[in-house]
C-alpha atoms as a PDB file:
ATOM      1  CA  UNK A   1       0.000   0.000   0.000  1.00  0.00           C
ATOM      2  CA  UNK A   2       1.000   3.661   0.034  1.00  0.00           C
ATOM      3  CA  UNK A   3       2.776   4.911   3.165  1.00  0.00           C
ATOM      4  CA  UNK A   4       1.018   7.987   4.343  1.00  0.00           C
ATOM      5  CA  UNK A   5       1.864  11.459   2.423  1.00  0.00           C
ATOM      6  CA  UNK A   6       4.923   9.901   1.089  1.00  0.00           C
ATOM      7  CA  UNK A   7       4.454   8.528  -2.461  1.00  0.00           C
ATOM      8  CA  UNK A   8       2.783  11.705  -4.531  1.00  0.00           C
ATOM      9  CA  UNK A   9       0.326   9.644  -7.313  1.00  0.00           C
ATOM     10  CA  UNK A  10       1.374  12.490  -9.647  1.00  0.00           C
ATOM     11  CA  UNK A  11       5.003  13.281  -9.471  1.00  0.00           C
ATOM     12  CA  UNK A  12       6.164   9.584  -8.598  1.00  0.00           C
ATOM     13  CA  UNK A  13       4.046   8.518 -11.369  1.00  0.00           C
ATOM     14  CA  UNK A  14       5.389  11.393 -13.703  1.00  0.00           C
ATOM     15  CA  UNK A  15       8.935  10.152 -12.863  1.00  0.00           C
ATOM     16  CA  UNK A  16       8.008   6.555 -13.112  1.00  0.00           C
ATOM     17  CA  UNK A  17       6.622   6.807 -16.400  1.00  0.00           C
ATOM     18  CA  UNK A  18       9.558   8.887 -17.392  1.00  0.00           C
ATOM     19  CA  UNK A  19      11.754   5.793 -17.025  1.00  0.00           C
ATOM     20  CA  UNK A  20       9.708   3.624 -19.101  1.00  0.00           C
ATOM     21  CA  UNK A  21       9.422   5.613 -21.383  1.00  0.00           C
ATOM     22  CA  UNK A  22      13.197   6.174 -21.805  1.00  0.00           C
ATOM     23  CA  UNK A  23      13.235   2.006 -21.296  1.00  0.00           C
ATOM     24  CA  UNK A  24      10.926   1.316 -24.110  1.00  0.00           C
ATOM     25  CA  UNK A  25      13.175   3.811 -26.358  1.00  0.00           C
ATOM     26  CA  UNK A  26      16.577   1.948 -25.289  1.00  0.00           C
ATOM     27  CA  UNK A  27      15.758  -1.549 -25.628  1.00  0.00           C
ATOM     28  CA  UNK A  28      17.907  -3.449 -22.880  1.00  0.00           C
ATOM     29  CA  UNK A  29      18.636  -0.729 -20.911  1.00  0.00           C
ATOM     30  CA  UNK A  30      18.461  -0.864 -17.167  1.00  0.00           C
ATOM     31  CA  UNK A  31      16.423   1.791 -16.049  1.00  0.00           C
ATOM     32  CA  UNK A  32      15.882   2.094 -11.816  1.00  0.00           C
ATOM     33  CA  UNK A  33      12.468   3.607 -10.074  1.00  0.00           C
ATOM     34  CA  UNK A  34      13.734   1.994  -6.490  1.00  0.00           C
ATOM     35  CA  UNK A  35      13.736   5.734  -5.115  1.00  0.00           C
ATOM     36  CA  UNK A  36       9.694   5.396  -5.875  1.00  0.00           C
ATOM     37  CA  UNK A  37       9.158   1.804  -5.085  1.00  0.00           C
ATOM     38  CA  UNK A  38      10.564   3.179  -1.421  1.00  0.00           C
ATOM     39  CA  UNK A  39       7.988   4.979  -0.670  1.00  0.00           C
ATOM     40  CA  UNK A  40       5.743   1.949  -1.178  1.00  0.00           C
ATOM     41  CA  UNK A  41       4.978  -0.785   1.391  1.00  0.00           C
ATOM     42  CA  UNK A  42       5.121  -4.238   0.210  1.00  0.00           C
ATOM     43  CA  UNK A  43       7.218  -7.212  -1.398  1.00  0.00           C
ATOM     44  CA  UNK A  44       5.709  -5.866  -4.753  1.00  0.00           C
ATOM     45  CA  UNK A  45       5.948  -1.968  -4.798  1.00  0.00           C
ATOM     46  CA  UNK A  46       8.821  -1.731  -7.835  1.00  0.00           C
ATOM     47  CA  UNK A  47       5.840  -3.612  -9.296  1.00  0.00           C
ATOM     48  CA  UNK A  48       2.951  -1.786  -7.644  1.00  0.00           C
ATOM     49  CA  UNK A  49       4.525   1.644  -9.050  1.00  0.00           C
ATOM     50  CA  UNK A  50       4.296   0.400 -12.676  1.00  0.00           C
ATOM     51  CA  UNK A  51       0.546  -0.719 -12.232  1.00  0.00           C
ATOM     52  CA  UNK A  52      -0.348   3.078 -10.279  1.00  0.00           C
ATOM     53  CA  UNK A  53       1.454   4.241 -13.820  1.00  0.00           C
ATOM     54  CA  UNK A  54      -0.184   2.301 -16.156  1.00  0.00           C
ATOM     55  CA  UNK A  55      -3.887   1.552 -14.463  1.00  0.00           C
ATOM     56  CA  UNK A  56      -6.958   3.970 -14.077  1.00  0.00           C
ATOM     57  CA  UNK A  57     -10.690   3.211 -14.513  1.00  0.00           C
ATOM     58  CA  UNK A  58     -10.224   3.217 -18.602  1.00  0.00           C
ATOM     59  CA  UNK A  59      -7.647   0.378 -18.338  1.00  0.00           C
ATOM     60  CA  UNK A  60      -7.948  -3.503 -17.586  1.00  0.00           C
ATOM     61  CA  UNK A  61      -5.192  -5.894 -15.904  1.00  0.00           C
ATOM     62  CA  UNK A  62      -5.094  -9.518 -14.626  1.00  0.00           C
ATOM     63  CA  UNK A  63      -2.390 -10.489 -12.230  1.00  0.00           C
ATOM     64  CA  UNK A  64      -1.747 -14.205 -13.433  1.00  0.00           C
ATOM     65  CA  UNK A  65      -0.333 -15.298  -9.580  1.00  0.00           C
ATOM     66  CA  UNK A  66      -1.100 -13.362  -6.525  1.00  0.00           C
ATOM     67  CA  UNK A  67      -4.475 -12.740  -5.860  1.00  0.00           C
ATOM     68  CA  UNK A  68      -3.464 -10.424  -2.495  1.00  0.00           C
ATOM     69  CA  UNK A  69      -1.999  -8.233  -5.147  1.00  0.00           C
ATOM     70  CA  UNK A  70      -4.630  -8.044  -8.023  1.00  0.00           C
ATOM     71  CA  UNK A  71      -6.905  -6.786  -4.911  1.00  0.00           C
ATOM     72  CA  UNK A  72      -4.715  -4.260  -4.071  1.00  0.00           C
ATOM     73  CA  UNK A  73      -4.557  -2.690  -7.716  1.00  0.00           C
ATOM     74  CA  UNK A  74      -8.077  -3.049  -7.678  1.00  0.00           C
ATOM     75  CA  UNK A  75      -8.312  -0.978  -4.656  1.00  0.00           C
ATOM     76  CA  UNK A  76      -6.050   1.835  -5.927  1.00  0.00           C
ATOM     77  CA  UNK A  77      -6.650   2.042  -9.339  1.00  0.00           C
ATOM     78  CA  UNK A  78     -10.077   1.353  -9.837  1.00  0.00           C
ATOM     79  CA  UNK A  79      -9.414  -0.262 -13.365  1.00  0.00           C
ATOM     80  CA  UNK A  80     -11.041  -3.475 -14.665  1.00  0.00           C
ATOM     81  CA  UNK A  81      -9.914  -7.110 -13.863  1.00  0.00           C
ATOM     82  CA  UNK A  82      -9.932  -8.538 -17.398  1.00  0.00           C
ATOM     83  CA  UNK A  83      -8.238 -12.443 -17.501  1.00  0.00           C
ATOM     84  CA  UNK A  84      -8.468 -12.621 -20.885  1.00  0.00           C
ATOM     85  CA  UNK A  85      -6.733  -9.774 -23.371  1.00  0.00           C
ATOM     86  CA  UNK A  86      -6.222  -7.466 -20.167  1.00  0.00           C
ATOM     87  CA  UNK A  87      -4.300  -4.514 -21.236  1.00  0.00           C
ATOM     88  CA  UNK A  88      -1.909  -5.321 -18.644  1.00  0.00           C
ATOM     89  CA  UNK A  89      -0.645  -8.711 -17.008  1.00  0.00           C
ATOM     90  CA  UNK A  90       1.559  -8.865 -13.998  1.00  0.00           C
ATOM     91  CA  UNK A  91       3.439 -11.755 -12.960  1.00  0.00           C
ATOM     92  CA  UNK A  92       5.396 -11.671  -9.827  1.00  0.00           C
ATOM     93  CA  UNK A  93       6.334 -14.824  -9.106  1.00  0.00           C
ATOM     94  CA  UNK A  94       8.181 -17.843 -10.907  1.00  0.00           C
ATOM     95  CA  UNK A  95       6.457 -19.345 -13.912  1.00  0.00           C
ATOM     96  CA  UNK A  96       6.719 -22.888 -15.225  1.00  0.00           C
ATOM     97  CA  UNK A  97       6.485 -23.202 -19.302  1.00  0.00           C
ATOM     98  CA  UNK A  98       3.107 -24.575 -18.854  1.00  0.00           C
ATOM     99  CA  UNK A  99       1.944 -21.504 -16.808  1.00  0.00           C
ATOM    100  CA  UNK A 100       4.137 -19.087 -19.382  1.00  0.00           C
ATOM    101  CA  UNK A 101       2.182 -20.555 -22.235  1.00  0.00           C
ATOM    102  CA  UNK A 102      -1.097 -19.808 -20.694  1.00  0.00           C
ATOM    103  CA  UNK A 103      -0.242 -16.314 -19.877  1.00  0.00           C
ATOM    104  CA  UNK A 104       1.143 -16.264 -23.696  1.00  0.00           C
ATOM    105  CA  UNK A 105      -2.526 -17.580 -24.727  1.00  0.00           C
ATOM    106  CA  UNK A 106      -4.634 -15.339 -22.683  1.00  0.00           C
ATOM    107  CA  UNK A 107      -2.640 -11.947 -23.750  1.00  0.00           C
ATOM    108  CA  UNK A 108      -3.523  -9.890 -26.796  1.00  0.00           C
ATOM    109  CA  UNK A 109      -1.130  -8.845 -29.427  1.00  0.00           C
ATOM    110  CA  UNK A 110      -4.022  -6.495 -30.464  1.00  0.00           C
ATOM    111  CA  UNK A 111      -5.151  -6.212 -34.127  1.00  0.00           C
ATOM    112  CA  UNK A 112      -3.733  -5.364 -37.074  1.00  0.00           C
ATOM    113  CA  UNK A 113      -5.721  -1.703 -37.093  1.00  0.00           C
ATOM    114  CA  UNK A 114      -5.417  -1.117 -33.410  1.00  0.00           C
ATOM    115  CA  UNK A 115      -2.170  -2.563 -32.921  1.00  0.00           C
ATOM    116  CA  UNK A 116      -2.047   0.012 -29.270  1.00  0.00           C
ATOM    117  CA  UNK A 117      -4.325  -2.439 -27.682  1.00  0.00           C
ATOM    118  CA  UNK A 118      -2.290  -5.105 -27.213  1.00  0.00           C
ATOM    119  CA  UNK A 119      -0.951  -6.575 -23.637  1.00  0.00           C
ATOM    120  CA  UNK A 120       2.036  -5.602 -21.856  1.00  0.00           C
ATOM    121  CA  UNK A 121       3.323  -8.310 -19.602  1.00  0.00           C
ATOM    122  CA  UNK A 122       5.016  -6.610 -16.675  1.00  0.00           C
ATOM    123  CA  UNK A 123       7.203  -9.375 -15.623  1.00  0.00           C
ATOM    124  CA  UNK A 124       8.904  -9.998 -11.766  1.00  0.00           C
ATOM    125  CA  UNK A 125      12.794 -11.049 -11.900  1.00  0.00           C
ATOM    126  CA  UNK A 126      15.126 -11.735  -8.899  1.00  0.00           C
ATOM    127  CA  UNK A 127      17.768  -9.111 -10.666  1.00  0.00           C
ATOM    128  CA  UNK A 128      19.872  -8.509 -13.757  1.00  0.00           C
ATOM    129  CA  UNK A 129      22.940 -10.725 -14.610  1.00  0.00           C
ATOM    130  CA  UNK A 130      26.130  -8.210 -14.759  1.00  0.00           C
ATOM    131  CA  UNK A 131      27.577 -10.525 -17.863  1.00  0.00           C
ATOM    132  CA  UNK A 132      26.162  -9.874 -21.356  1.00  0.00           C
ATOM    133  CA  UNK A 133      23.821 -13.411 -21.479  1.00  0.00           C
ATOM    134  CA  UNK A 134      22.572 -12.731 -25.100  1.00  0.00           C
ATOM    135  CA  UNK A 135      22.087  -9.957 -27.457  1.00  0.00           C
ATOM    136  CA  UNK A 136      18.713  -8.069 -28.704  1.00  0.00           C
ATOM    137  CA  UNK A 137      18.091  -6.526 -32.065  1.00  0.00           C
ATOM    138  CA  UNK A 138      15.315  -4.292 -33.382  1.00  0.00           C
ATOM    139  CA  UNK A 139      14.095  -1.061 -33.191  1.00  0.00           C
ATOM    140  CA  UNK A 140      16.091   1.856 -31.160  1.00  0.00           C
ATOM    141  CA  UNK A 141      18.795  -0.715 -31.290  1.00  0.00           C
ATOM    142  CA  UNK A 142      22.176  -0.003 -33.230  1.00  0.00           C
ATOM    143  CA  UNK A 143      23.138  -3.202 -34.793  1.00  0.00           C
ATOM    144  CA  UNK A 144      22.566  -5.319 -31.353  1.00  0.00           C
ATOM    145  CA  UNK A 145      22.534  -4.387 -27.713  1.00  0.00           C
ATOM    146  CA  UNK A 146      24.566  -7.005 -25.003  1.00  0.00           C
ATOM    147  CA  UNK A 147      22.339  -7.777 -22.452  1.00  0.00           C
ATOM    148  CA  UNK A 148      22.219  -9.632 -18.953  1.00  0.00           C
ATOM    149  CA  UNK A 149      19.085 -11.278 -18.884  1.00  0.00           C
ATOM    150  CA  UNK A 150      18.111 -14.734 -16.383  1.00  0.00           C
ATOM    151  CA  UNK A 151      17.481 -17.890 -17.608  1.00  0.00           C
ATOM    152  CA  UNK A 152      13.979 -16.982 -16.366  1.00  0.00           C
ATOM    153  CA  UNK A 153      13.509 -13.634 -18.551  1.00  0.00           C
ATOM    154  CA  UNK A 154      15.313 -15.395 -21.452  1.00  0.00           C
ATOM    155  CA  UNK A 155      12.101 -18.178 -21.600  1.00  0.00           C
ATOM    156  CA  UNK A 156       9.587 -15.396 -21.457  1.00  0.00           C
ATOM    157  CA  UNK A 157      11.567 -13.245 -24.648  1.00  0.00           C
ATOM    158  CA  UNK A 158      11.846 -17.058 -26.270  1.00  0.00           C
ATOM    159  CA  UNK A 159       8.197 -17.868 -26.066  1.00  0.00           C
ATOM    160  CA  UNK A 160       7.286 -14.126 -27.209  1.00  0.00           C
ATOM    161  CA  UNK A 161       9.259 -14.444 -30.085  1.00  0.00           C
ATOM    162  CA  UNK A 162       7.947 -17.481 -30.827  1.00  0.00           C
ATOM    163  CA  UNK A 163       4.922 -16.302 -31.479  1.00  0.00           C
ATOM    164  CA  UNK A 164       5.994 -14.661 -34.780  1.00  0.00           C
ATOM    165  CA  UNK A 165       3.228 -12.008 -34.338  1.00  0.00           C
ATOM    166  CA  UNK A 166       2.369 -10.168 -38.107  1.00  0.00           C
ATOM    167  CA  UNK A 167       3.733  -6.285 -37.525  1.00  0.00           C
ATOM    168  CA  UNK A 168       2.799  -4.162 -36.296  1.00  0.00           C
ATOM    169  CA  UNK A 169       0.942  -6.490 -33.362  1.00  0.00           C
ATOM    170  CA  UNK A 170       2.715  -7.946 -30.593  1.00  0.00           C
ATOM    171  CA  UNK A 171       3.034  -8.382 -27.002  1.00  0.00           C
ATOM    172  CA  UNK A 172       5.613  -6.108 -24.846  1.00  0.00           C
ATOM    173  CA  UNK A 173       7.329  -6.767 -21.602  1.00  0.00           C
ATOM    174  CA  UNK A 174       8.923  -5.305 -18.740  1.00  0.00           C
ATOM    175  CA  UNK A 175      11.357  -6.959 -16.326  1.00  0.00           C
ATOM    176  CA  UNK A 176      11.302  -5.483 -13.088  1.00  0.00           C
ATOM    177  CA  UNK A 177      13.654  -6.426 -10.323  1.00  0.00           C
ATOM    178  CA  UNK A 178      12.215  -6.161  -6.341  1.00  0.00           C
ATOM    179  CA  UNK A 179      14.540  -3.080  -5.924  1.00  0.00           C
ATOM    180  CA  UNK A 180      13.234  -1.265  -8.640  1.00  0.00           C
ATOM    181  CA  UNK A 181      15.368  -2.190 -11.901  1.00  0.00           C
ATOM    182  CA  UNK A 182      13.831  -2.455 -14.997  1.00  0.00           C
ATOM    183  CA  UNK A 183      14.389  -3.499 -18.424  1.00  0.00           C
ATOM    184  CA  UNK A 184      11.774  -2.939 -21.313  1.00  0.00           C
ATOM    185  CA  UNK A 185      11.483  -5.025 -23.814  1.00  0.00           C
ATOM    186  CA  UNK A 186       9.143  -4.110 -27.307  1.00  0.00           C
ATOM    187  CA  UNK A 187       7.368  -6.308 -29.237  1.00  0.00           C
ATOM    188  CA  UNK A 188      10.001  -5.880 -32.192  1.00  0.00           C
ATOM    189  CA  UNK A 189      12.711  -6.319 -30.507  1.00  0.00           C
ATOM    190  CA  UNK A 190      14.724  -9.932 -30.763  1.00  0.00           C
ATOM    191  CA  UNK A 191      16.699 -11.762 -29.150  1.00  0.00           C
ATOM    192  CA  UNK A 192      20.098 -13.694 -30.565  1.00  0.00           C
ATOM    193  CA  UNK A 193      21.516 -15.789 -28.799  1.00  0.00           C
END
């Protein structure tokens, strides 16, 4: 929840979005919003400050594995629980491939002449690897980009680009780290390797 009179829903949002925005337009760039998930109570409040920046009442989300914390955006944001094709979908625990592929299967890529309306999988990870694991290519990317992505947030890039979605749909995450790190990743950007 919020701590009293600390986290400002307009500026720490304001700044928050800031960052993704600057993550979305540098593919595989770490971007950090700890000094707003601080102000936050909670295991999930890196997460819970990307859902009070994304979510109001004209918005829908689905939280595929904590059910404590799809009540709590439901309670602050007011937007519309939506399992299927939710604008949104936060996952903040570990996934099998079985549960991946059902997340996979219940987002939206969005269509072909509203390619905006697809899903944006906001996606928890214990932290970033300091190596270069594999490289990503696409747009806002200069040749390729070295990256340090998990195991974990390599199956969920693997599975998306699986997909082979027709342009310009496609499904979008964000990796988000408990102290506020975050990678984004677009829906035309690729991994190698």
């Amino acid at each position: 929840m919020i701590k009293e009179s600390i986290f400002d829903e307009i500026h720490d949002c304001l700044g928050s979005f800031r960052c993704l925005l600057h993550a979305v337009s540098n593919p595989g760039e770490i971007m950090h919003i700890g000094e707003y998930a601080q102000k936050l109570e909670g295991e999930n409040s890196a997460m819970l400050v990307l859902a009070l920046t994304f979510l109001d009442k004209e918005t829908s989300y689905w939280v595929a594995d904590n059910e404590e914390f799809s009540k709590t955006l439901a309670e602050l944001t007011y937007s519309r629980l939506a399992e299927e094709k939710a604008g949104f979908i936060f996952i903040s625990g570990i996934c099998s491939e079985e549960a991946i592929d059902s997340i996979f299967a219940k987002a939206t890529p969005g269509s072909l002449v509203e390619p905006h309306t697809n899903s944006v999988l906001i996606i928890a990870v214990e932290d970033f690897v300091q190596k270069s694991t594999c490289s990503l290519k696409g747009p806002g990317i200069k040749a390729s980009k070295a990256v340090g992505l998990s195991d974990y947030a390599k199956k969920w890039l693997n599975k998306r680009d699986s997909m082979e979605y027709e342009y310009p749909t496609g499904v979008d995450l964000v990796f988000i780290s408990s102290d506020g790190a975050m990678i984004a990743i677009p829906r035309k950007v690729k991994m190698e390797g």
